[in-house]
C-alpha atoms as a PDB file:
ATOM      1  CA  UNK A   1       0.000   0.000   0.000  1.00  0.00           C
ATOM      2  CA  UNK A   2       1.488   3.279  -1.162  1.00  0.00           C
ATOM      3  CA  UNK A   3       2.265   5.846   1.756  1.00  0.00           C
ATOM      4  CA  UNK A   4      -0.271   8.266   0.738  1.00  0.00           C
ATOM      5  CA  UNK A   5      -3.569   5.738   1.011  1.00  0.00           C
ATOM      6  CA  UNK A   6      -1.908   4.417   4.732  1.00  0.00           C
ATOM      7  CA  UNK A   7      -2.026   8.206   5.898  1.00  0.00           C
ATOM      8  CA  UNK A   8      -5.405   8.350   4.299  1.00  0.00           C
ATOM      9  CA  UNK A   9      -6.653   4.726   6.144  1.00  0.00           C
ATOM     10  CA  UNK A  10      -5.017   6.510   9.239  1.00  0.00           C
ATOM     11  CA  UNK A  11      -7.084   9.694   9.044  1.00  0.00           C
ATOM     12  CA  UNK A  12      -4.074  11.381   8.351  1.00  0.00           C
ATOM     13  CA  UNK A  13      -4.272  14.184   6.124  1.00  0.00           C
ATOM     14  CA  UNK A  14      -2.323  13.748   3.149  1.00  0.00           C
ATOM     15  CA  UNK A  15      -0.820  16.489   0.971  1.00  0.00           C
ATOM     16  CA  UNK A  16      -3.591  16.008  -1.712  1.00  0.00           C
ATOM     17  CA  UNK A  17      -6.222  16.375   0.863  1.00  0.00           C
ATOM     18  CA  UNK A  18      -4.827  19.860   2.283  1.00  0.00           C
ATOM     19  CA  UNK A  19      -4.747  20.851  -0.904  1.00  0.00           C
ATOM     20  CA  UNK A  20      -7.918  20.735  -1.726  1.00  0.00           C
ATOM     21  CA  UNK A  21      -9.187  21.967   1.023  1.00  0.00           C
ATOM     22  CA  UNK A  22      -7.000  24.573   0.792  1.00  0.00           C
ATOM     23  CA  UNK A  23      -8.308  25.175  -2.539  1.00  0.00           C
ATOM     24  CA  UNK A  24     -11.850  25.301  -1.278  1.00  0.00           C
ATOM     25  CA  UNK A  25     -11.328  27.890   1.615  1.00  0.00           C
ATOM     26  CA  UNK A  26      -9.720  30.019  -1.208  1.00  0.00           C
ATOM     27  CA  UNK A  27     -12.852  29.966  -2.918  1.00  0.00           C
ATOM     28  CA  UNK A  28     -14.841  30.725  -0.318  1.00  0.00           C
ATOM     29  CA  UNK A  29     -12.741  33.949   0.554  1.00  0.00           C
ATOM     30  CA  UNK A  30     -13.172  34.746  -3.024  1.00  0.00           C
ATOM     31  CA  UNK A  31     -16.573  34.367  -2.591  1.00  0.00           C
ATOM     32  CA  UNK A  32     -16.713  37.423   0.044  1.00  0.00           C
ATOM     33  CA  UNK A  33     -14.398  39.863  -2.196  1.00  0.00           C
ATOM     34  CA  UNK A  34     -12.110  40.489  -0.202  1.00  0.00           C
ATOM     35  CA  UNK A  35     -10.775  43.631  -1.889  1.00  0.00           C
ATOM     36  CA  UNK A  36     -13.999  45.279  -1.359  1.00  0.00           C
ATOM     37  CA  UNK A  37     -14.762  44.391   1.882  1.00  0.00           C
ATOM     38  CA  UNK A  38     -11.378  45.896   2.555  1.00  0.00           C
ATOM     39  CA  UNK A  39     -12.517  49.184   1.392  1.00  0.00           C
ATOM     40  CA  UNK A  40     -16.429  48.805   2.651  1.00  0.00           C
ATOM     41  CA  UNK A  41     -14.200  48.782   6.320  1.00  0.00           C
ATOM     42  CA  UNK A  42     -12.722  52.066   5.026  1.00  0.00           C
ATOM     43  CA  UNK A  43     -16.277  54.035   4.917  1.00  0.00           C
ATOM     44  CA  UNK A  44     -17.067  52.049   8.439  1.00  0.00           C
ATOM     45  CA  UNK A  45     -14.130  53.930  10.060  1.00  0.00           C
ATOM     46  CA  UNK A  46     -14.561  57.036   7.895  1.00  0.00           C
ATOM     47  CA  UNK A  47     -18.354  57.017   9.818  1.00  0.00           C
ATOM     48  CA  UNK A  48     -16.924  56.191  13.516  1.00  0.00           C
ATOM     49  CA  UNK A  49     -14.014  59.138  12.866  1.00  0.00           C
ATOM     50  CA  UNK A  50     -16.291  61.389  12.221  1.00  0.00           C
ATOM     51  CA  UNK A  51     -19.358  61.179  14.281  1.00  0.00           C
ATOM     52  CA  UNK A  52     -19.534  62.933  17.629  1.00  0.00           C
ATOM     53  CA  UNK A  53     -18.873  60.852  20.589  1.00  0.00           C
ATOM     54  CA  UNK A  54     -16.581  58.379  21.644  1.00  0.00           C
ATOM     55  CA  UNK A  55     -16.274  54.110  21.179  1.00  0.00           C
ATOM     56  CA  UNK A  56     -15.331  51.171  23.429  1.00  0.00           C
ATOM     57  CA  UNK A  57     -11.949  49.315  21.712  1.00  0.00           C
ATOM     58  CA  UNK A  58     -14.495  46.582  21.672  1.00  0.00           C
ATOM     59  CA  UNK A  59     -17.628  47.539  20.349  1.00  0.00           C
ATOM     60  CA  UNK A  60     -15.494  49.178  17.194  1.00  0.00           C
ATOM     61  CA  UNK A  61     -13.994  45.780  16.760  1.00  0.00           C
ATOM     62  CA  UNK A  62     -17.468  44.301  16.886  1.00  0.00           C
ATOM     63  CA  UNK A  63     -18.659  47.066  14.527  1.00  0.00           C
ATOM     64  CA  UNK A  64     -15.920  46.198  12.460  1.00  0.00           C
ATOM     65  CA  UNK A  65     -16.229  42.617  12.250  1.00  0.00           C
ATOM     66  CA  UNK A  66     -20.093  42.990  11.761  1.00  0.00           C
ATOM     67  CA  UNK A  67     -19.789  44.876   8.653  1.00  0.00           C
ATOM     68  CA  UNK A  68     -17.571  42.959   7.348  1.00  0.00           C
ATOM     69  CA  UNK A  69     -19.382  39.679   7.683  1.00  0.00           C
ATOM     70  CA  UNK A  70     -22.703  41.527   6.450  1.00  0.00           C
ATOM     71  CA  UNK A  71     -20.530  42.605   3.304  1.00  0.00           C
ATOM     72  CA  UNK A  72     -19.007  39.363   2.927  1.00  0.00           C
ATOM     73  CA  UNK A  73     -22.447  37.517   3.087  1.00  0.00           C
ATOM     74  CA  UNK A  74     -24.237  39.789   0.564  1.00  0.00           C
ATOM     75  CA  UNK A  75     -21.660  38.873  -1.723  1.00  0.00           C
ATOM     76  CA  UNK A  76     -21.724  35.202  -1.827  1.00  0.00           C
ATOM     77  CA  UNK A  77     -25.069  35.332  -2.155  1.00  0.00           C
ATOM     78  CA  UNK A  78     -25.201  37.610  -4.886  1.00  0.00           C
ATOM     79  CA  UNK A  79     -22.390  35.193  -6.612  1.00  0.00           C
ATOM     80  CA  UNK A  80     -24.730  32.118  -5.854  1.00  0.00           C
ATOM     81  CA  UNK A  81     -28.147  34.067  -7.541  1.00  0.00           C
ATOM     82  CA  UNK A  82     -25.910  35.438 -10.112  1.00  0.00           C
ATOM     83  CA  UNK A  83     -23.636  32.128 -10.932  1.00  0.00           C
ATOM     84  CA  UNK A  84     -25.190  31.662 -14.439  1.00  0.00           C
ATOM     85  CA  UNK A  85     -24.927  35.090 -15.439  1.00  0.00           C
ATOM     86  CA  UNK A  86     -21.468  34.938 -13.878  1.00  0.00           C
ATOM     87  CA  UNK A  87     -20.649  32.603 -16.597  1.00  0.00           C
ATOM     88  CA  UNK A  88     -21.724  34.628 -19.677  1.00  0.00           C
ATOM     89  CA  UNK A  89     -18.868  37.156 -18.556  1.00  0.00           C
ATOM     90  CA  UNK A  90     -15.085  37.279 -19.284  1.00  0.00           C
ATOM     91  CA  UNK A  91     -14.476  38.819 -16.104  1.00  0.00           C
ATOM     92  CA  UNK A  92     -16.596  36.820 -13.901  1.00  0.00           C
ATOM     93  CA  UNK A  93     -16.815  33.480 -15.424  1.00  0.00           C
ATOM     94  CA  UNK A  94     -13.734  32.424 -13.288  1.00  0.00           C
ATOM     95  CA  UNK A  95     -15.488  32.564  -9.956  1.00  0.00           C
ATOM     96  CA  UNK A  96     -15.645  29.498  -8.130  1.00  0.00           C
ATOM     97  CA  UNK A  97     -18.939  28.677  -8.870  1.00  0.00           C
ATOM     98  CA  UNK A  98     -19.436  29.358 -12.682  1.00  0.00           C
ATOM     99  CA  UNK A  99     -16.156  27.864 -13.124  1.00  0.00           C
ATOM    100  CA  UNK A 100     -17.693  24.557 -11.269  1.00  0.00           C
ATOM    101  CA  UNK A 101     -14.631  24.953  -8.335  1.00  0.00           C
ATOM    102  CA  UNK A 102     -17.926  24.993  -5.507  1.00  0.00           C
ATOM    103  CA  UNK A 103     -21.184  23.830  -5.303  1.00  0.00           C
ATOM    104  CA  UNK A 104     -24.015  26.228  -5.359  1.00  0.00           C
ATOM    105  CA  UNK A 105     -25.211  24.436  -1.866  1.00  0.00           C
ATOM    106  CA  UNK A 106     -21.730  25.556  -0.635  1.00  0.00           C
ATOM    107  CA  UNK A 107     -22.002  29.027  -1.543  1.00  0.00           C
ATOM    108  CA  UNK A 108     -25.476  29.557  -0.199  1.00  0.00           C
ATOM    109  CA  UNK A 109     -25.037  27.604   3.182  1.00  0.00           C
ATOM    110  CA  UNK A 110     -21.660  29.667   3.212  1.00  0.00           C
ATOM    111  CA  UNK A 111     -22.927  33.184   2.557  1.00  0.00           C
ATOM    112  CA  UNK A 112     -26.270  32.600   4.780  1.00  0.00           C
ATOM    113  CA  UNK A 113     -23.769  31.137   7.968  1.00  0.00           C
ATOM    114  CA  UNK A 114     -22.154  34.547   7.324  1.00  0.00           C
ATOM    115  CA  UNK A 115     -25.332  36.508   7.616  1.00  0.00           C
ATOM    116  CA  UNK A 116     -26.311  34.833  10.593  1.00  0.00           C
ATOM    117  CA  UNK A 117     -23.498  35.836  12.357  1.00  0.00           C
ATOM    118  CA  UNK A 118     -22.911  39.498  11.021  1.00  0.00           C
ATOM    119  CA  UNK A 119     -26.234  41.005  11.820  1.00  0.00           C
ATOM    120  CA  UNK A 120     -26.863  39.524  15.250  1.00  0.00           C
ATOM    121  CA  UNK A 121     -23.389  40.829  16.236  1.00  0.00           C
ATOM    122  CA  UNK A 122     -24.059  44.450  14.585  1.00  0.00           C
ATOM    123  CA  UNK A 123     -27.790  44.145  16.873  1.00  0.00           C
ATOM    124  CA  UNK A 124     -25.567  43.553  19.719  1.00  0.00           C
ATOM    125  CA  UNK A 125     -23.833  47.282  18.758  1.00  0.00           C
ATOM    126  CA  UNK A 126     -26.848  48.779  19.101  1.00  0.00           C
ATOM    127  CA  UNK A 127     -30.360  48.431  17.497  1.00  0.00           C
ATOM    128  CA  UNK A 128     -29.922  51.019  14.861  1.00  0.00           C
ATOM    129  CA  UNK A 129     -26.732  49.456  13.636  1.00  0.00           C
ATOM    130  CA  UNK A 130     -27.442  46.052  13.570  1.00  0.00           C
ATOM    131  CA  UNK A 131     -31.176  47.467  12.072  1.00  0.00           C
ATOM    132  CA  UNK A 132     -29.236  49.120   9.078  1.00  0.00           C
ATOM    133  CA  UNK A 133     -27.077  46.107   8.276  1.00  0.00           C
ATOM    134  CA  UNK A 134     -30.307  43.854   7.898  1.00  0.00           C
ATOM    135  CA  UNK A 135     -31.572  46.210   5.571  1.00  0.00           C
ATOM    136  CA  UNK A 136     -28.747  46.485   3.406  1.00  0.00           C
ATOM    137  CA  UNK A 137     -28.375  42.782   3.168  1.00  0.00           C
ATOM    138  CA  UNK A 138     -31.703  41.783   2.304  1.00  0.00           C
ATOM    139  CA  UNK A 139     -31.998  45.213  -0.279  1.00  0.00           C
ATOM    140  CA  UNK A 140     -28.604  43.681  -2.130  1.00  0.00           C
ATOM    141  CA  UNK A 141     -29.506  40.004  -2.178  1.00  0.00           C
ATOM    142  CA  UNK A 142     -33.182  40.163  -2.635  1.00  0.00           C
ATOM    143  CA  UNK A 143     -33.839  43.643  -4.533  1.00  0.00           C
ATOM    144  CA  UNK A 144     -31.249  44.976  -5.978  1.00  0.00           C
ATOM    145  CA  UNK A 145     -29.788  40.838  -7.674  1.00  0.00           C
ATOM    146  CA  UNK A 146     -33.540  40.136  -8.773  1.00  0.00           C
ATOM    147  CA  UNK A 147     -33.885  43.797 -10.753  1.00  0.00           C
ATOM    148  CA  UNK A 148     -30.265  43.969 -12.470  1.00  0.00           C
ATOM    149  CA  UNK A 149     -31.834  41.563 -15.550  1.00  0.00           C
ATOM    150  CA  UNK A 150     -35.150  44.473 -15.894  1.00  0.00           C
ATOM    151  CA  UNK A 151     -33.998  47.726 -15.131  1.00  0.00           C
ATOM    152  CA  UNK A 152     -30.774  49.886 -14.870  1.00  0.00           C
ATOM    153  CA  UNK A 153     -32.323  51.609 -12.393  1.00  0.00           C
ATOM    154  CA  UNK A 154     -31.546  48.468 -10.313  1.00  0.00           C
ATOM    155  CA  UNK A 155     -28.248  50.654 -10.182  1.00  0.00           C
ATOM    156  CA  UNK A 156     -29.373  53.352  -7.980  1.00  0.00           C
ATOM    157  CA  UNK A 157     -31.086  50.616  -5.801  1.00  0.00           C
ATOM    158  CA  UNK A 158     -28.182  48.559  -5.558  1.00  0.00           C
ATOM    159  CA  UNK A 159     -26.471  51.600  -4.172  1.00  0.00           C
ATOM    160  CA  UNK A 160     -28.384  52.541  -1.345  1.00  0.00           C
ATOM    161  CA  UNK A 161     -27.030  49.184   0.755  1.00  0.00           C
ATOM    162  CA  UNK A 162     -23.682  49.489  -1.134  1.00  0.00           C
ATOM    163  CA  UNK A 163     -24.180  53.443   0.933  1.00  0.00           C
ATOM    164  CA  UNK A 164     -24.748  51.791   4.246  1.00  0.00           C
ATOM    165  CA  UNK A 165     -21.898  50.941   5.836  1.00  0.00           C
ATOM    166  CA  UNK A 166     -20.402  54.365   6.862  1.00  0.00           C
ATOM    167  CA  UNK A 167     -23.667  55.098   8.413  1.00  0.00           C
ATOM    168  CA  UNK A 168     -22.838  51.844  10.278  1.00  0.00           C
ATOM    169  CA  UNK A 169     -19.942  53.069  11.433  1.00  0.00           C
ATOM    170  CA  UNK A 170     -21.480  56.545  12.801  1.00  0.00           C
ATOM    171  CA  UNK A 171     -24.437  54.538  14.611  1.00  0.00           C
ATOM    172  CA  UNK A 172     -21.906  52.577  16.311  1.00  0.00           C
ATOM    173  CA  UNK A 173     -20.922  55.596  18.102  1.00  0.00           C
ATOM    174  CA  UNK A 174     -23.894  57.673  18.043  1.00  0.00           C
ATOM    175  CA  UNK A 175     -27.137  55.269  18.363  1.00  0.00           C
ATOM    176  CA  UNK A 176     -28.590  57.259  16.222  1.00  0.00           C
ATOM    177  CA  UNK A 177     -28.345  59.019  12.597  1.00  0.00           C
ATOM    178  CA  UNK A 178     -27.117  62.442  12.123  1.00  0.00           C
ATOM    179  CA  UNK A 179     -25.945  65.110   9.224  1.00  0.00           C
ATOM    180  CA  UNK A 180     -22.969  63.570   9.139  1.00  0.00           C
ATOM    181  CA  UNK A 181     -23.846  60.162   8.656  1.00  0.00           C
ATOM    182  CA  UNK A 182     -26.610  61.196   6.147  1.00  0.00           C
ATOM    183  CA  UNK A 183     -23.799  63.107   4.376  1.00  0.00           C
ATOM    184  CA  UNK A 184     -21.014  60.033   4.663  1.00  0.00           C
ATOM    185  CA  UNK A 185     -24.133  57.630   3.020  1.00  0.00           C
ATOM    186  CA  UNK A 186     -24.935  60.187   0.132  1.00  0.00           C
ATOM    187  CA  UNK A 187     -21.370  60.698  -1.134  1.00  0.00           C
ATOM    188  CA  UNK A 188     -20.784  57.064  -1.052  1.00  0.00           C
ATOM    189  CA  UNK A 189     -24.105  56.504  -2.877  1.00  0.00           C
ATOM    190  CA  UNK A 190     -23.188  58.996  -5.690  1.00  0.00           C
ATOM    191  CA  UNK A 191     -19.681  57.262  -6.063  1.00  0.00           C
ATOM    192  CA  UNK A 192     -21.291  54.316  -7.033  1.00  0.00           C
ATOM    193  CA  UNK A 193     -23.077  55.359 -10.205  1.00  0.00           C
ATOM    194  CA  UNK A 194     -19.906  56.818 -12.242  1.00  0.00           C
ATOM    195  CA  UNK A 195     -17.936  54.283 -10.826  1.00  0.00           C
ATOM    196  CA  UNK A 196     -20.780  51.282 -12.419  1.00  0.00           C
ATOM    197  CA  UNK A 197     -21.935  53.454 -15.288  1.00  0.00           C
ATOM    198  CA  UNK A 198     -18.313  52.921 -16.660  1.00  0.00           C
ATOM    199  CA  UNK A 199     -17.859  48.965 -16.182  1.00  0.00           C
ATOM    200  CA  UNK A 200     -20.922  49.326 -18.444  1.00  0.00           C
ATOM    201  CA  UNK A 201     -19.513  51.019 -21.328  1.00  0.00           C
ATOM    202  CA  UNK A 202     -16.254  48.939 -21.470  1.00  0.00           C
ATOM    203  CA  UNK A 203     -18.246  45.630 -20.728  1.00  0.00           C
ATOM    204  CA  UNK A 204     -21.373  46.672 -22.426  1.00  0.00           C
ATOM    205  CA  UNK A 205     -21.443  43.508 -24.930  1.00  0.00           C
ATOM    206  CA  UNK A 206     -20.735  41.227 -21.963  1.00  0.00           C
ATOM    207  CA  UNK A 207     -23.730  42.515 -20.220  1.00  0.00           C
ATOM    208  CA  UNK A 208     -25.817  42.519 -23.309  1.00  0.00           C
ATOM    209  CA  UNK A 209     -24.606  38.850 -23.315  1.00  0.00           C
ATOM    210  CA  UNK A 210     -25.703  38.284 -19.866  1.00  0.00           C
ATOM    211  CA  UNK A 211     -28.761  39.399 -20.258  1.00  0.00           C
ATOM    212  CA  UNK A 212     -28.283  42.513 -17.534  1.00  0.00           C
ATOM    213  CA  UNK A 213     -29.804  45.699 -17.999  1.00  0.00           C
ATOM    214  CA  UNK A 214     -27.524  47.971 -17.733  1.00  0.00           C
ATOM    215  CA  UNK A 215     -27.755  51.637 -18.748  1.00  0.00           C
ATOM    216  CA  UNK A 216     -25.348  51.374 -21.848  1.00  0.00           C
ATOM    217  CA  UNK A 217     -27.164  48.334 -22.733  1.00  0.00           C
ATOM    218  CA  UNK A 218     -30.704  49.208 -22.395  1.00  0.00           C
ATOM    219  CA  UNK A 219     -30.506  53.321 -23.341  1.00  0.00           C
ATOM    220  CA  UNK A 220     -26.954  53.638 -25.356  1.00  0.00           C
ATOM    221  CA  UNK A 221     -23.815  54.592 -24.928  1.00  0.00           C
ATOM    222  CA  UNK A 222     -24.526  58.806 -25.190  1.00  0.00           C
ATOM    223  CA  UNK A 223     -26.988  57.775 -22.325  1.00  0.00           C
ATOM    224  CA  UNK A 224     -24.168  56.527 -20.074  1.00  0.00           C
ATOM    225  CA  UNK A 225     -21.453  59.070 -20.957  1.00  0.00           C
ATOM    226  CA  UNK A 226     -24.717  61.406 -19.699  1.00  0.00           C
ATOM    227  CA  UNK A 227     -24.624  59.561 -16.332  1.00  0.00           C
ATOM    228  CA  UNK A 228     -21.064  59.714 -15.554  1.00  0.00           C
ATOM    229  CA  UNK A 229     -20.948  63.314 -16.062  1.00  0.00           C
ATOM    230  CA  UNK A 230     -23.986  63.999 -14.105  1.00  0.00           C
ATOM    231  CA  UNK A 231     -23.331  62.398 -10.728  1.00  0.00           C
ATOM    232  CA  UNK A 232     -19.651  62.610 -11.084  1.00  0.00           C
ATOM    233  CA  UNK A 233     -20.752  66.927 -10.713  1.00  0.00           C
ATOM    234  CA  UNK A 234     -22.746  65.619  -8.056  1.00  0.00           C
ATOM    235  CA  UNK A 235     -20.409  63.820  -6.136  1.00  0.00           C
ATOM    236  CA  UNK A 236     -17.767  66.415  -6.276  1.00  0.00           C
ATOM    237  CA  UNK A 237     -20.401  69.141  -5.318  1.00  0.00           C
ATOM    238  CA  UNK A 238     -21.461  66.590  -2.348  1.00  0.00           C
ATOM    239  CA  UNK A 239     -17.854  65.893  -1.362  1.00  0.00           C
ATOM    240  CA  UNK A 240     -17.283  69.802  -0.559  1.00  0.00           C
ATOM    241  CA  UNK A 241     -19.760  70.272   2.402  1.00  0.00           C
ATOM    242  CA  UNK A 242     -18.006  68.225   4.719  1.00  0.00           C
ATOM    243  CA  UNK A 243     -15.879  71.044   5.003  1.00  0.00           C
ATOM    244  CA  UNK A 244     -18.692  73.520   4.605  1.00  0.00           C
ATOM    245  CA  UNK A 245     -20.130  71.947   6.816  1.00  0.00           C
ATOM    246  CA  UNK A 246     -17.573  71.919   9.663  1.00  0.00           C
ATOM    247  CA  UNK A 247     -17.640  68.043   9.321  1.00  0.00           C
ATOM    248  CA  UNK A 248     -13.538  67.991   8.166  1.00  0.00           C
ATOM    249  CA  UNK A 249     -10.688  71.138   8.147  1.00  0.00           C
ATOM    250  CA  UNK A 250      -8.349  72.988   5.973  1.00  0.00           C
ATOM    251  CA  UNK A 251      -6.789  69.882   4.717  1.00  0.00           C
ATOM    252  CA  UNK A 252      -9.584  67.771   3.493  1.00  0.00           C
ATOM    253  CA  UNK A 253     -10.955  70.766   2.127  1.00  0.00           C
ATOM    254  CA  UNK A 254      -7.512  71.268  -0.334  1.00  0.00           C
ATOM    255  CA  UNK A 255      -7.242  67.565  -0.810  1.00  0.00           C
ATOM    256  CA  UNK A 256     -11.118  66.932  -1.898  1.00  0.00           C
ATOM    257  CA  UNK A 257     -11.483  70.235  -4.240  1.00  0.00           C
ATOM    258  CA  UNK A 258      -7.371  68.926  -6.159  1.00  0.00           C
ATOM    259  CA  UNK A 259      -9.058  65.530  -6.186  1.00  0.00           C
ATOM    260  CA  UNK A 260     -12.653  66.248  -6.781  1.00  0.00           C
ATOM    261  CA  UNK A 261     -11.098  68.988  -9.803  1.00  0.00           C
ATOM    262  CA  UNK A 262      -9.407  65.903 -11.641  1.00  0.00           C
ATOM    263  CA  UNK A 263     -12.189  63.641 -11.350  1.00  0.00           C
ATOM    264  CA  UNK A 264     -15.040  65.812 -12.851  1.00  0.00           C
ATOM    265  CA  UNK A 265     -12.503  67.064 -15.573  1.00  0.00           C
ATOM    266  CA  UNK A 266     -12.428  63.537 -16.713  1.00  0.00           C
ATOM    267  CA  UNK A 267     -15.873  62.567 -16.191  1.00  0.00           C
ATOM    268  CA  UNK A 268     -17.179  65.796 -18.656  1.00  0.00           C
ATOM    269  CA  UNK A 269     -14.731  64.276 -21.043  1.00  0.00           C
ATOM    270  CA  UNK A 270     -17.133  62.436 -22.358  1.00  0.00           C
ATOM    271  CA  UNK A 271     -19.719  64.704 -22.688  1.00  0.00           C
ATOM    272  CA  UNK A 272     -16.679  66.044 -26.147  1.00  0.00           C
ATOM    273  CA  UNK A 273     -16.747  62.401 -27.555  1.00  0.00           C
ATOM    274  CA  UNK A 274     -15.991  62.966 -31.125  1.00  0.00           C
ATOM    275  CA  UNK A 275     -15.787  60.704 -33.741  1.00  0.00           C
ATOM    276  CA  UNK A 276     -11.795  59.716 -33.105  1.00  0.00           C
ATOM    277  CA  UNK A 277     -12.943  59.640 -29.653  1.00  0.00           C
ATOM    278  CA  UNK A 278     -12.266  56.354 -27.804  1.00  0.00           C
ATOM    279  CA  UNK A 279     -15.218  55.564 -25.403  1.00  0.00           C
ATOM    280  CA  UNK A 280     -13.953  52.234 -23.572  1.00  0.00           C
ATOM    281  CA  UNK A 281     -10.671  53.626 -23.018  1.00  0.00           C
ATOM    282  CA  UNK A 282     -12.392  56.832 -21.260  1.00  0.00           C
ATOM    283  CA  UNK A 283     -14.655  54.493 -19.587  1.00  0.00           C
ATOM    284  CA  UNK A 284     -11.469  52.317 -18.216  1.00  0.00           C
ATOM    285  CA  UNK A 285      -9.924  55.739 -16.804  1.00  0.00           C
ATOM    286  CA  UNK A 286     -13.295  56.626 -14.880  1.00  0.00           C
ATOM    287  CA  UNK A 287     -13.336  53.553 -13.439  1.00  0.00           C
ATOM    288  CA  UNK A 288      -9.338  53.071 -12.524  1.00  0.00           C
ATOM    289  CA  UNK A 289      -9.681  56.957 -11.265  1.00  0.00           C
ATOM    290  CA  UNK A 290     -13.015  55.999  -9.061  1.00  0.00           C
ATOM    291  CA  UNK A 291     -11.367  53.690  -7.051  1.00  0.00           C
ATOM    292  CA  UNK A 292      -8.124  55.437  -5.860  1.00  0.00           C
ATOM    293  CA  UNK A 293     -10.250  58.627  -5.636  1.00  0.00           C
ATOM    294  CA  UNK A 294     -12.605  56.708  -3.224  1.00  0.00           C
ATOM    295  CA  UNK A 295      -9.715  55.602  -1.077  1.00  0.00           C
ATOM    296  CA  UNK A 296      -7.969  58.761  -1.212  1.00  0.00           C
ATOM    297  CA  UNK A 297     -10.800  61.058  -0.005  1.00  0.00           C
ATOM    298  CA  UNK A 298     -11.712  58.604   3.308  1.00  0.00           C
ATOM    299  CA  UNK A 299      -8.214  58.797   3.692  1.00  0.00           C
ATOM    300  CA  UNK A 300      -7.722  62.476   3.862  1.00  0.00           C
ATOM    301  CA  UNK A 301     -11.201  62.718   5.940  1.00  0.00           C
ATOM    302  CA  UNK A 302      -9.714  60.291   8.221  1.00  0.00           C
ATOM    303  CA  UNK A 303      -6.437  61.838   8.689  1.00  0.00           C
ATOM    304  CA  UNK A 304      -8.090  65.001   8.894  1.00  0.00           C
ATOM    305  CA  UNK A 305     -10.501  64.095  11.893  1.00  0.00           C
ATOM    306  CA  UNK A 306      -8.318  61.940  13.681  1.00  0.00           C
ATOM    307  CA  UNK A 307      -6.050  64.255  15.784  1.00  0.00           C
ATOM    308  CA  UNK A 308      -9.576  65.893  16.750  1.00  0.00           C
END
């Protein structure tokens, strides 16, 4: 008997068998997107920095971990509604479960063990927290993943829970909402339409493909160049009253107008498409620019309100 099936007769895990399960808790991390999680965390601690009040070490961390489960669950779910679509796209149709790495059961008992752990742990925050994190779970999985194949207004709906999670972080310290939280959730809620509107434009046969109604799909390309330009204005008009606002100082104020300034000039690009104008590469820039630009402005409104 070969050494491997005596370890195996002996219960012994063999180097095959961590392997695979190795492989399989890789897929379930990539089943929670890790990368965005990462920066959902970021608009958690841009709402505890800047709501009035003060935090226990330990109910941030529970805040913390809350949100991140909650995230982390609405996303496997959404992979295990979505895991047909998922295969119809170049950019998705790696996942685990489109690629046939995981079973669908997997995923779903996966992403529903995570929401039944995030959102009693956010209750035990406070009520309004852990109230807010329900919604925006069952708004992703079970409104906004059911209307993305009839409307691309499932967009703007998909982007109120995608809003949510700074306001978690100011109702962890607070109980309650306030201006600033409101203000946190609706400049995080206007990111997300440039930032989507784009994917669309570069990916737009894909979703046609998929069968997703997006706005370049189901109104045209001049339609989504039209949406970029609009709530990209808006989101650099909304990102300017934290400091009128008192909410954030001298520094954020600089680093959000410099910021704000480069991101509008290259949304209203595309409002001057000519004919040797290249639309996907524009598109690709608004997106790549949206993320950094994200980062970059919780970063400055964190540094800013820290030392306070």
């Amino acid at each position: 008997m070969a050494n491997s099936e005596i370890l195996a007769a002996s219960g012994v895990p063999t180097s095959a068998s961590i392997s695979r399960r190795l492989g399989v808790a890789r897929d379930l991390l990539a089943l929670t997107k890790p990368r965005i999680t990462t920066l959902v965390l970021l608009t958690d601690l841009a709402g505890v920095c800047l709501a009035p009040g003060h935090v226990s070490r330990a109910t941030l961390a529970l805040s913390l971990a809350g949100t991140a489960l909650v995230v982390a669950s609405a996303n496997a779910l959404n992979m295990w509604w979505e895991k047909d679509v998922d295969g119809h796209m170049a950019r998705t149709r790696d996942r685990p479960l489109p690629a046939g790495r995981l079973s669908a059961t997997a995923a779903l008992v996966f992403g529903l063990g995570l929401g039944a752990v995030a959102i009693p742990a956010l209750f035990l925050v406070n009520f309004t927290t852990g109230l807010l994190g329900l919604i925006s779970l069952v708004a992703y999985v079970a409104v906004y993943t059911p209307l993305k194949p009839r409307t691309y207004l499932a967009l703007l709906v998909g982007a109120v829970p995608g809003a949510i999670p700074p306001l978690l972080g100011w109702t962890t310290v607070t109980g309650s909402l306030g201006v600033g939280g409101a203000l946190l959730f609706g400049f995080l809620f206007l990111w997300q339409v440039p930032h989507f509107a784009a994917i669309t434009l570069f990916r737009a046969e894909e979703y046609r493909r998929a069968g997703l109604k997006v706005i370049s799909v189901q109104h045209g390309e001049a339609a989504a160049r039209q949406m970029i330009a609009l709530w990209t204005t808006l989101l650099v008009a909304t990102s300017l009253l934290f400091g009128l606002l008192g909410l954030a100082g001298r520094g954020y104020e600089l680093g959000a107008t410099a910021l704000g300034g480069a991101f509008l000039a290259l949304a209203l690009r595309g409002l001057r498409a000519g004919r040797a104008f290249d639309v996907r590469l524009w598109a690709r820039r608004v997106f790549g620019f949206s993320i950094p630009y994200l980062a970059l402005m919780l970063l400055i409104l964190l540094a800013d309100r820290i030392p306070s």
